[in-house]
N, C-alpha and C. Protein backbone atom coordinates (compact mmCIF):
# COMPACT_ATOMS: atom_id res chain seq x y z
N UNK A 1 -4.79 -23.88 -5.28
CA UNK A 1 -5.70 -23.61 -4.18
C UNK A 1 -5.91 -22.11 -4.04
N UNK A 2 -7.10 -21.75 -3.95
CA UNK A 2 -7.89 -20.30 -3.82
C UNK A 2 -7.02 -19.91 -2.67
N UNK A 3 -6.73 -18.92 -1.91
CA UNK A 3 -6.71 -18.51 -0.72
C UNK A 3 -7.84 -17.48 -0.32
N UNK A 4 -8.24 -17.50 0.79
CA UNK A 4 -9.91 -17.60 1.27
C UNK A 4 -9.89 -16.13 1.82
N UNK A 5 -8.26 -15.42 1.55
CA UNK A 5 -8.25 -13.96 2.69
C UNK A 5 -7.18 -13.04 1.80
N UNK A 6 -7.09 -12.13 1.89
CA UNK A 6 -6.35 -11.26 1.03
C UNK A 6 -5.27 -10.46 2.04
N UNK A 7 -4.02 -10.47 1.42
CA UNK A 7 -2.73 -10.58 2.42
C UNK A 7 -2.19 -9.12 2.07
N UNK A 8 -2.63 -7.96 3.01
CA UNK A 8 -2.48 -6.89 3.07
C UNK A 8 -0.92 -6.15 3.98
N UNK A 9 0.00 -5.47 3.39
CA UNK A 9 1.05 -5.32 4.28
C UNK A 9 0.95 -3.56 4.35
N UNK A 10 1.37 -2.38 5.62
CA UNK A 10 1.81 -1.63 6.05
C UNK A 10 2.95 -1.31 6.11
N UNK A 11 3.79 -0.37 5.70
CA UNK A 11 4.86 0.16 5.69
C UNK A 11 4.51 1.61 6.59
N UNK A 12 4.58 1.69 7.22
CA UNK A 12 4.21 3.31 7.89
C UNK A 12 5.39 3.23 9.25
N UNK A 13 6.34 4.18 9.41
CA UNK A 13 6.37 4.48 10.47
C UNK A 13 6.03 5.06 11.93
N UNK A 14 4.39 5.72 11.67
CA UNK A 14 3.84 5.80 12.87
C UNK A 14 3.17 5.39 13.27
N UNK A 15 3.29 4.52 14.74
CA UNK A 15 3.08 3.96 15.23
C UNK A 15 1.41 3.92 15.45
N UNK A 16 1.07 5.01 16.02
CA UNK A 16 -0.85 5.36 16.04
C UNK A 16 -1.13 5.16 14.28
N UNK A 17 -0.71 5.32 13.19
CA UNK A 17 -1.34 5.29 11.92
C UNK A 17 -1.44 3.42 11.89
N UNK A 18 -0.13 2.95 11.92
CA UNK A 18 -0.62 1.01 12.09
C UNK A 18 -1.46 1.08 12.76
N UNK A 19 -1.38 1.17 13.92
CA UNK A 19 -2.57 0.79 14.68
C UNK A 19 -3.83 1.08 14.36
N UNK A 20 -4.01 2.41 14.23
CA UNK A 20 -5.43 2.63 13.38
C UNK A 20 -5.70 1.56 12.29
N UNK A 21 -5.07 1.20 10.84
CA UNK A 21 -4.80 0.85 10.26
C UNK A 21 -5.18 -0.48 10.50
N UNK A 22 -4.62 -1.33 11.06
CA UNK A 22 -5.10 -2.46 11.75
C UNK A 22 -6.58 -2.50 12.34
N UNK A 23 -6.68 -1.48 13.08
CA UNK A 23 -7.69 -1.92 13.67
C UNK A 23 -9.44 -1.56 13.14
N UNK A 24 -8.89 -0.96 11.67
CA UNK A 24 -9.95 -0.77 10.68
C UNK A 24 -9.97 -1.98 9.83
N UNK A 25 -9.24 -2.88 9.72
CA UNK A 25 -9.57 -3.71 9.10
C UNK A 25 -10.50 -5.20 9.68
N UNK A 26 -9.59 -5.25 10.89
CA UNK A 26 -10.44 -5.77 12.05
C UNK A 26 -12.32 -5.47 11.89
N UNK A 27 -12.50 -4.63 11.67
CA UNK A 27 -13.98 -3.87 11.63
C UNK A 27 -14.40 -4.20 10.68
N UNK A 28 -13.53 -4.48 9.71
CA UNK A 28 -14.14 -4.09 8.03
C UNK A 28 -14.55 -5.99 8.30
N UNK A 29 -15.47 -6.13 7.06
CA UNK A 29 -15.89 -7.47 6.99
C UNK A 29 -15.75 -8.27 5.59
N UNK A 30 -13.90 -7.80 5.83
CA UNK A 30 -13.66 -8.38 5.01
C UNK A 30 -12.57 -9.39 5.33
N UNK A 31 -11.88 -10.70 5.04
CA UNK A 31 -10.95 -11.64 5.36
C UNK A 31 -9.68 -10.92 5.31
N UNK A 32 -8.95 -10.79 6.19
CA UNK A 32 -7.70 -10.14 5.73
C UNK A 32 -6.80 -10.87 6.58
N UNK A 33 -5.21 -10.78 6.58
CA UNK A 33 -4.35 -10.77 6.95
C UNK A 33 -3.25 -9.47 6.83
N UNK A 34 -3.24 -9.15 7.92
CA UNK A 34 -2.58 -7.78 7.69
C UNK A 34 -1.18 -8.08 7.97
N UNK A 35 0.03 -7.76 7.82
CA UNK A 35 1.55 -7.65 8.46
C UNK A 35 1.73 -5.82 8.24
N UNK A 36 2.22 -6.00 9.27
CA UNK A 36 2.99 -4.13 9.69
C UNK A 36 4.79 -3.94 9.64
N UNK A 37 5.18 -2.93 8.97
CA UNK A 37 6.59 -2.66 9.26
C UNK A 37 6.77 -0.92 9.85
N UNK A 38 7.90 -0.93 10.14
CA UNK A 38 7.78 0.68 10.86
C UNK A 38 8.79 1.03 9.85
N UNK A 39 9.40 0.65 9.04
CA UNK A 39 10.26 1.31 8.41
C UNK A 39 10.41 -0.03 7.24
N UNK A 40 10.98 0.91 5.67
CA UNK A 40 11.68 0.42 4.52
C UNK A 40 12.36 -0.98 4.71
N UNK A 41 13.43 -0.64 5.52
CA UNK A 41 14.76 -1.54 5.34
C UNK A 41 13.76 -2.74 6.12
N UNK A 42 13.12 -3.15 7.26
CA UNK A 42 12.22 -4.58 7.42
C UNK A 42 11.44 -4.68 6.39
N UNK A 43 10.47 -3.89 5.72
CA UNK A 43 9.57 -4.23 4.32
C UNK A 43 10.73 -4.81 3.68
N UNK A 44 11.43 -4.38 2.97
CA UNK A 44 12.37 -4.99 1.63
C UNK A 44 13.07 -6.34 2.37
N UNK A 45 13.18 -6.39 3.70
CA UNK A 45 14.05 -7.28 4.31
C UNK A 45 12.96 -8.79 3.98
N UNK A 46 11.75 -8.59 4.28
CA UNK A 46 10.62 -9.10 4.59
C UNK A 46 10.48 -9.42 2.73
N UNK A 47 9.96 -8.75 2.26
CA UNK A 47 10.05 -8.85 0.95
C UNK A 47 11.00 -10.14 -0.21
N UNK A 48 12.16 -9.72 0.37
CA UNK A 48 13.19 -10.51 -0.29
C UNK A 48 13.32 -11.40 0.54
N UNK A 49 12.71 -12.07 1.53
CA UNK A 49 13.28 -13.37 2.19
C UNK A 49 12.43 -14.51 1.40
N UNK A 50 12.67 -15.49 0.89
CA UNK A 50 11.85 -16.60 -0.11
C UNK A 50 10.97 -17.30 0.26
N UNK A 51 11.02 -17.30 1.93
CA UNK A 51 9.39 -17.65 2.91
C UNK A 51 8.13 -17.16 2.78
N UNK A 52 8.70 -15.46 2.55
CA UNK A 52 8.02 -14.51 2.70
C UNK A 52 6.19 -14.51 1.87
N UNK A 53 5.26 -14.56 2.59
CA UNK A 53 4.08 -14.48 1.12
C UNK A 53 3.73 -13.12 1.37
N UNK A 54 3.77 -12.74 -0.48
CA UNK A 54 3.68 -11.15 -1.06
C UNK A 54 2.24 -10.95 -0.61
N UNK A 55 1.89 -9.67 -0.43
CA UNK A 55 0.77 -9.22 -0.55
C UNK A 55 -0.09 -9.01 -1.89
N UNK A 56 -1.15 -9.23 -1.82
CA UNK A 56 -2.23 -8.46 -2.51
C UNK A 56 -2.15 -7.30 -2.62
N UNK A 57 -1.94 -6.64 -1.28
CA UNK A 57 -2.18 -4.83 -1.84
C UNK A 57 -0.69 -4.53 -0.72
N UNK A 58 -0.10 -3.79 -1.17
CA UNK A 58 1.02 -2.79 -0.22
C UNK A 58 0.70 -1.59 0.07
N UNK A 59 0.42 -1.36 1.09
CA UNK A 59 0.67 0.19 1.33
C UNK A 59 1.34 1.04 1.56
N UNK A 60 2.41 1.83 1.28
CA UNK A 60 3.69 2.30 1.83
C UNK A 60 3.55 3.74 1.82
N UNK A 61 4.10 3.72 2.91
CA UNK A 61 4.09 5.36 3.42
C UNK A 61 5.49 5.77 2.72
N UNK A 62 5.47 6.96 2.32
CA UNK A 62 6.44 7.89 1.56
C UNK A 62 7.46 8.19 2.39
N UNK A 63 7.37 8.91 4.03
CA UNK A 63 8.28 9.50 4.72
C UNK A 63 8.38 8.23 5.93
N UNK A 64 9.70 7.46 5.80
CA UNK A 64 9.93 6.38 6.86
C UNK A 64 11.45 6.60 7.41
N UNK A 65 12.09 6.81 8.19
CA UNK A 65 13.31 6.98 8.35
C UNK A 65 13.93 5.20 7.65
N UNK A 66 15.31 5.65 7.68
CA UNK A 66 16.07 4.36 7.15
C UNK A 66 16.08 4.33 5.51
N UNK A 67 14.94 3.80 5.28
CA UNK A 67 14.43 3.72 4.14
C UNK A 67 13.02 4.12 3.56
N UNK A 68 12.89 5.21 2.63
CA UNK A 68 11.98 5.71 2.23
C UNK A 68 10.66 4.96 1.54
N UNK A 69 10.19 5.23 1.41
CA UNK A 69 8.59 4.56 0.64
C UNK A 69 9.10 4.77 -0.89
N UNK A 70 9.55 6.03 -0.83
CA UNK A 70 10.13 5.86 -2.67
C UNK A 70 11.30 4.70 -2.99
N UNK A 71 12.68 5.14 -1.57
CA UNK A 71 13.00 4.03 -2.27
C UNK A 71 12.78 2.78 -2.42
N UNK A 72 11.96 2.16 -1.41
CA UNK A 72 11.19 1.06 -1.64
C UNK A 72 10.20 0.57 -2.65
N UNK A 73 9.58 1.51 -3.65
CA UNK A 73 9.10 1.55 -4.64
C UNK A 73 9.88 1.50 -5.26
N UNK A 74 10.72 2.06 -5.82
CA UNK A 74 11.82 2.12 -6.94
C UNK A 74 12.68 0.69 -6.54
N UNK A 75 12.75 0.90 -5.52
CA UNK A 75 13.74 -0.91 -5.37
C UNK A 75 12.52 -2.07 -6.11
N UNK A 76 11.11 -2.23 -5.79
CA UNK A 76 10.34 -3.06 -5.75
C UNK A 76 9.87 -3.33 -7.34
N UNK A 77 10.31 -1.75 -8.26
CA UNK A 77 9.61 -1.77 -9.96
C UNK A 77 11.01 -2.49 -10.25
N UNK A 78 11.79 -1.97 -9.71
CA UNK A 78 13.28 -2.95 -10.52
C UNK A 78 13.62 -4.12 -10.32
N UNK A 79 12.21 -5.13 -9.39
CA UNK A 79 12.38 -6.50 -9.03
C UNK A 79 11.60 -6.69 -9.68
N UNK A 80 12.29 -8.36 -10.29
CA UNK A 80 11.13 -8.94 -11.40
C UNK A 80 9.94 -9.34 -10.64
N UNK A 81 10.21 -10.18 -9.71
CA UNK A 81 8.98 -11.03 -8.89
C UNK A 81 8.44 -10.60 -8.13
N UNK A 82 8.42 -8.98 -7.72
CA UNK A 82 7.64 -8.23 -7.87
C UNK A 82 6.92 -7.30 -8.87
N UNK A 83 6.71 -7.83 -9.81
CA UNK A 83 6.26 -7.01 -10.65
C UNK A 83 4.59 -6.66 -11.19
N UNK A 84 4.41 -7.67 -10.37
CA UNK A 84 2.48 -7.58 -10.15
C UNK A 84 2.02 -7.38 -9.18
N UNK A 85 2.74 -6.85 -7.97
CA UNK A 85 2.24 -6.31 -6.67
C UNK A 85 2.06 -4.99 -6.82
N UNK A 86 0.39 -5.21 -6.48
CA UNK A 86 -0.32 -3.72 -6.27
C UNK A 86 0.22 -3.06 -5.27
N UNK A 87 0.54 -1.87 -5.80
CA UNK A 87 1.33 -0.28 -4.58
C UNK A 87 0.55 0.85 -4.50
N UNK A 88 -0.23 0.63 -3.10
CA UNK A 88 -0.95 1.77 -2.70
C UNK A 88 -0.12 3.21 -2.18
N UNK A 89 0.29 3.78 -2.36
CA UNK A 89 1.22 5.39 -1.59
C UNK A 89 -0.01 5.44 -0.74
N UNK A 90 0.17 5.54 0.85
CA UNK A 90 -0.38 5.45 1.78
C UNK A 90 0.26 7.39 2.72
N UNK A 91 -0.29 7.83 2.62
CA UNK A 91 0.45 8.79 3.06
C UNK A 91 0.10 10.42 3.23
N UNK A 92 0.48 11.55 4.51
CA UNK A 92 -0.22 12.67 4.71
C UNK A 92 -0.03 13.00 3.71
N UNK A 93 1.23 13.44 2.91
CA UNK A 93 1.31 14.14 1.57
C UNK A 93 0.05 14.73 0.91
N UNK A 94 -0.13 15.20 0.16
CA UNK A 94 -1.05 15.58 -0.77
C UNK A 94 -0.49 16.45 -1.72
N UNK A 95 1.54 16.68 -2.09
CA UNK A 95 2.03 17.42 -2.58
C UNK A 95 1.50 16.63 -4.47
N UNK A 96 1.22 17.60 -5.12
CA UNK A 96 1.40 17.31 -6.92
C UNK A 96 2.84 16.82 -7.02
N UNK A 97 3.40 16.70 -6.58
CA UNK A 97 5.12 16.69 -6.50
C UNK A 97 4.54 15.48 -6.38
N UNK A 98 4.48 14.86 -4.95
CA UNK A 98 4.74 13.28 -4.36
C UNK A 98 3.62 12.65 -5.40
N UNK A 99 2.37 12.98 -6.03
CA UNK A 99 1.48 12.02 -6.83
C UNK A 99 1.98 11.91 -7.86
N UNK A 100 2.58 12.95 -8.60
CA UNK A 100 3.65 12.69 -9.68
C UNK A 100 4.47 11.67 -9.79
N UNK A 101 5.82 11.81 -8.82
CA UNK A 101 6.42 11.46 -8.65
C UNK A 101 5.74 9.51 -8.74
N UNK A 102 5.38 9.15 -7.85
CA UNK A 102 4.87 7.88 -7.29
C UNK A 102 4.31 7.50 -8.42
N UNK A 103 3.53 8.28 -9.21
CA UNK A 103 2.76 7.76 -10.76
C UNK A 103 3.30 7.23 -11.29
N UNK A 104 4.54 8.32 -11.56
CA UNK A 104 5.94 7.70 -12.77
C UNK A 104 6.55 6.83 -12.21
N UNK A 105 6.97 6.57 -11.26
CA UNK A 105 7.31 5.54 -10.61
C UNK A 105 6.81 4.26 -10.41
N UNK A 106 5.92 4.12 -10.96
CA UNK A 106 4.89 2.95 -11.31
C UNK A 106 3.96 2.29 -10.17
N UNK A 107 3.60 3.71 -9.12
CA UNK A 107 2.73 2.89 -8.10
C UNK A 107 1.22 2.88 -8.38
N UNK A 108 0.60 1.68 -8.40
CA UNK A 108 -1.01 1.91 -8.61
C UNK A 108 -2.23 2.76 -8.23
N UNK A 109 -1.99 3.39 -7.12
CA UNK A 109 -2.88 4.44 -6.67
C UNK A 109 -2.66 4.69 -5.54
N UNK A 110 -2.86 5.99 -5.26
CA UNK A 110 -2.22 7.55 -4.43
C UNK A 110 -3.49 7.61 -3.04
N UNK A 111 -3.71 7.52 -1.47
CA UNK A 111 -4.32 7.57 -1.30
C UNK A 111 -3.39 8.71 0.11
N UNK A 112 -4.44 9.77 0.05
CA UNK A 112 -3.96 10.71 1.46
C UNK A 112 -4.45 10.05 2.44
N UNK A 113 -3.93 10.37 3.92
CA UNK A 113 -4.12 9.39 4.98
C UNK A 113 -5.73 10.24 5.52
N UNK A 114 -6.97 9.10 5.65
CA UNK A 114 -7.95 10.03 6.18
C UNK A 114 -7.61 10.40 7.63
N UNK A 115 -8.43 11.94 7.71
CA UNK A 115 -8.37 12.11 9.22
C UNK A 115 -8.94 11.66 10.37
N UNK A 116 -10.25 10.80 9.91
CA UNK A 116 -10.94 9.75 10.84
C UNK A 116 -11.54 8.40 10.45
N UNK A 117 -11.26 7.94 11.61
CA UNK A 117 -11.37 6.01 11.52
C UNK A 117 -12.88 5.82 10.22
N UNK A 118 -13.79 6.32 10.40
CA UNK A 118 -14.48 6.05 9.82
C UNK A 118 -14.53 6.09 8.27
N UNK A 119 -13.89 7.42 7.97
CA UNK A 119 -13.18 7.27 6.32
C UNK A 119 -12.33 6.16 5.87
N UNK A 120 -11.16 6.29 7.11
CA UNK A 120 -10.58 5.21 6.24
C UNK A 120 -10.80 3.80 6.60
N UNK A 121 -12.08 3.51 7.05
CA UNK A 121 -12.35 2.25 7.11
C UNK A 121 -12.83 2.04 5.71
N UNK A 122 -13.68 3.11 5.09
CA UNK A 122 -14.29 3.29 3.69
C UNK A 122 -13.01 2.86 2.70
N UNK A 123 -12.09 3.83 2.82
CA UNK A 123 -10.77 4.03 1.82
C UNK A 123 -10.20 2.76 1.89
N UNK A 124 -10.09 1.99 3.18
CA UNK A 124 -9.45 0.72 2.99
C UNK A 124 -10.61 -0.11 2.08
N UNK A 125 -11.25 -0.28 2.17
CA UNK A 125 -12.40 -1.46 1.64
C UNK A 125 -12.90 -1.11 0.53
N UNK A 126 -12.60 0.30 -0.25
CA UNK A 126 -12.88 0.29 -1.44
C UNK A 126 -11.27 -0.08 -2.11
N UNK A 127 -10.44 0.01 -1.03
CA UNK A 127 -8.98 -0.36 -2.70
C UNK A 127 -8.62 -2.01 -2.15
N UNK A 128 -9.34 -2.59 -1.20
CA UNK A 128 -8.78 -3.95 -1.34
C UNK A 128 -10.13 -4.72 -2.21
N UNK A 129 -10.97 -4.16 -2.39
CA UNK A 129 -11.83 -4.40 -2.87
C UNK A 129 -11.95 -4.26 -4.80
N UNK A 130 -10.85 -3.08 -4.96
CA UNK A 130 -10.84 -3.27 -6.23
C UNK A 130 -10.53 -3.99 -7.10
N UNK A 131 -10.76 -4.01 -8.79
CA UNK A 131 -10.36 -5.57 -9.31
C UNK A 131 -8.86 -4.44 -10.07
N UNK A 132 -7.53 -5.09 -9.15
CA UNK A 132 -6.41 -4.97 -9.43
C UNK A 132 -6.19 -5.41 -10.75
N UNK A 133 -6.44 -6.36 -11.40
CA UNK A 133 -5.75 -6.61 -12.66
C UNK A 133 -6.25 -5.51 -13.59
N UNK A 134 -7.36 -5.42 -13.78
CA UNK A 134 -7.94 -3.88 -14.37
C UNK A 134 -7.47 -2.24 -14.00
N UNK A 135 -7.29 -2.26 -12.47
CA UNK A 135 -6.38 -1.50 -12.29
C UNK A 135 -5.30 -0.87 -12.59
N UNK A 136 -4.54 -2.45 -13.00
CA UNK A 136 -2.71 -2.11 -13.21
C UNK A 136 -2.80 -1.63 -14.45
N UNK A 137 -3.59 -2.56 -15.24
CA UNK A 137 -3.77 -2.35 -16.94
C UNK A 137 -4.00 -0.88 -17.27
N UNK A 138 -3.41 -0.54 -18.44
CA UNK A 138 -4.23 0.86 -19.00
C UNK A 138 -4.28 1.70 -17.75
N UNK A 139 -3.05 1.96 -16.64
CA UNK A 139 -3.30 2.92 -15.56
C UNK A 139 -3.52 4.73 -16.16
N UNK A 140 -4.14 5.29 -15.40
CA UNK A 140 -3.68 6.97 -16.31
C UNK A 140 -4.10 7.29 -14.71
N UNK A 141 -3.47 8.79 -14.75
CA UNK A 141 -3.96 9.63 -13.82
C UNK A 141 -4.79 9.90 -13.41
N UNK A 142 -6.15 9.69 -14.37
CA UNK A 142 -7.52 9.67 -13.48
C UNK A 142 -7.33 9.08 -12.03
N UNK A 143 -7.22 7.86 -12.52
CA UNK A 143 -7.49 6.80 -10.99
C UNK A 143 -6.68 6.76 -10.57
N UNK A 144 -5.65 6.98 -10.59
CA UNK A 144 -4.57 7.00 -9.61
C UNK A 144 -4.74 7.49 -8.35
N UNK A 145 -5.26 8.81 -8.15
CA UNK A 145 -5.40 8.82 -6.76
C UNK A 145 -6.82 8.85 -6.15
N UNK A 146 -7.40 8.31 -5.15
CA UNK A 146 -8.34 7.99 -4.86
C UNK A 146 -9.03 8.95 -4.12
N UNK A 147 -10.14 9.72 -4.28
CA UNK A 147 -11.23 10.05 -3.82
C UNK A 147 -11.82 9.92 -3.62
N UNK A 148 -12.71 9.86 -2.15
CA UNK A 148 -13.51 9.45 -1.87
C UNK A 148 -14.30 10.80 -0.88
C-alpha cells in the first residue's frame, strides 16, 4: 500500500525554529506528517523503538544539548535499518567545517536555517519534494548543500 503523505521528522532544539517549522508545512500544499524532538537522545529513542514509522526526510539540527545532531548521524550511518533514510543537516551553521564534516559523514544535504518564513517554506518544499533515490545515489558536493 502507497502511503498518500510523506512522514517528515525535526530534531531541533529550539523551540520557535519547530514551531516555525511546523507551521510552514501546514502552509505548504503538500501531505505531510510532521513529528518534532527537542533533543538527540528522544530522536534515537523514537528511532529505535520497533512501532516507530521512519521518516522520508530527517532533519537534524547539529547543536542539541544531550545529544548532538552529529552524534545522531553517526549513530544512524552505523544502523543497518537505517540506512536509506534521507538526512537533511537542518541548521544556523554555515561553518566549511560543519558541511564537511556532515558530507563525510554520510548526510544527504546541508541546508542553513532561512531567516524568514517565507524562504523556508520554499527550502522545505523543494527537499521534500526531491526524488531522494537519485539524490542518495552518486552524491558529490555539488548538491549537497542547498541553495536557494
Amino acid at each position: 500500500m502507497q502511503e498518500d503523505y510523506i512522514n517528515i521528522i525535526l530534531a531541533d532544539d529550539d523551540e520557535d525554529d519547530r514551531l516555525f517549522f511546523t507551521d510552514a508545512f501546514d502552509e505548504l500544499r503538500i501531505t505531510t506528517n510532521v513529528k518534532t524532538f527537542n533533543d538527540g537522545v528522544y530522536l534515537m529513542d523514537y528511532l529505535n523503538n520497533e512501532e516507530s514509522i521512519f521518516p522520508n526526510v530527517l532533519f537534524l539540527d547539529l547543536n542539541m544539548p544531550r545529544k548532538s545532531g552529529l552524534e545522531c548521524l553517526k549513530e544512524i550511518k552505523q544502523t543497518d535499518k537505517f540506512k536509506d533514510m534521507a538526512i537533511a543537516i537542518y541548521s544556523t551553521s554555515a561553518s566549511e567545517e560543519d558541511i564537511e564534516k556532515t558530507f563525510v559523514m554520510g548526510a544527504n544535504i546541508y541546508i542553513k536555517k532561512p531567516n524568514d518564513f517565507k524562504t523556508l517554506k520554499k527550502v522545505l518544499s523543494e527537499v521534500v519534494t526531491i526524488n531522494w533515490q537519485y539524490h542518495t545515489n552518486g552524491l558529490n558536493k555539488d548538491n549537497f548543500l542547498l541553495r536557494l
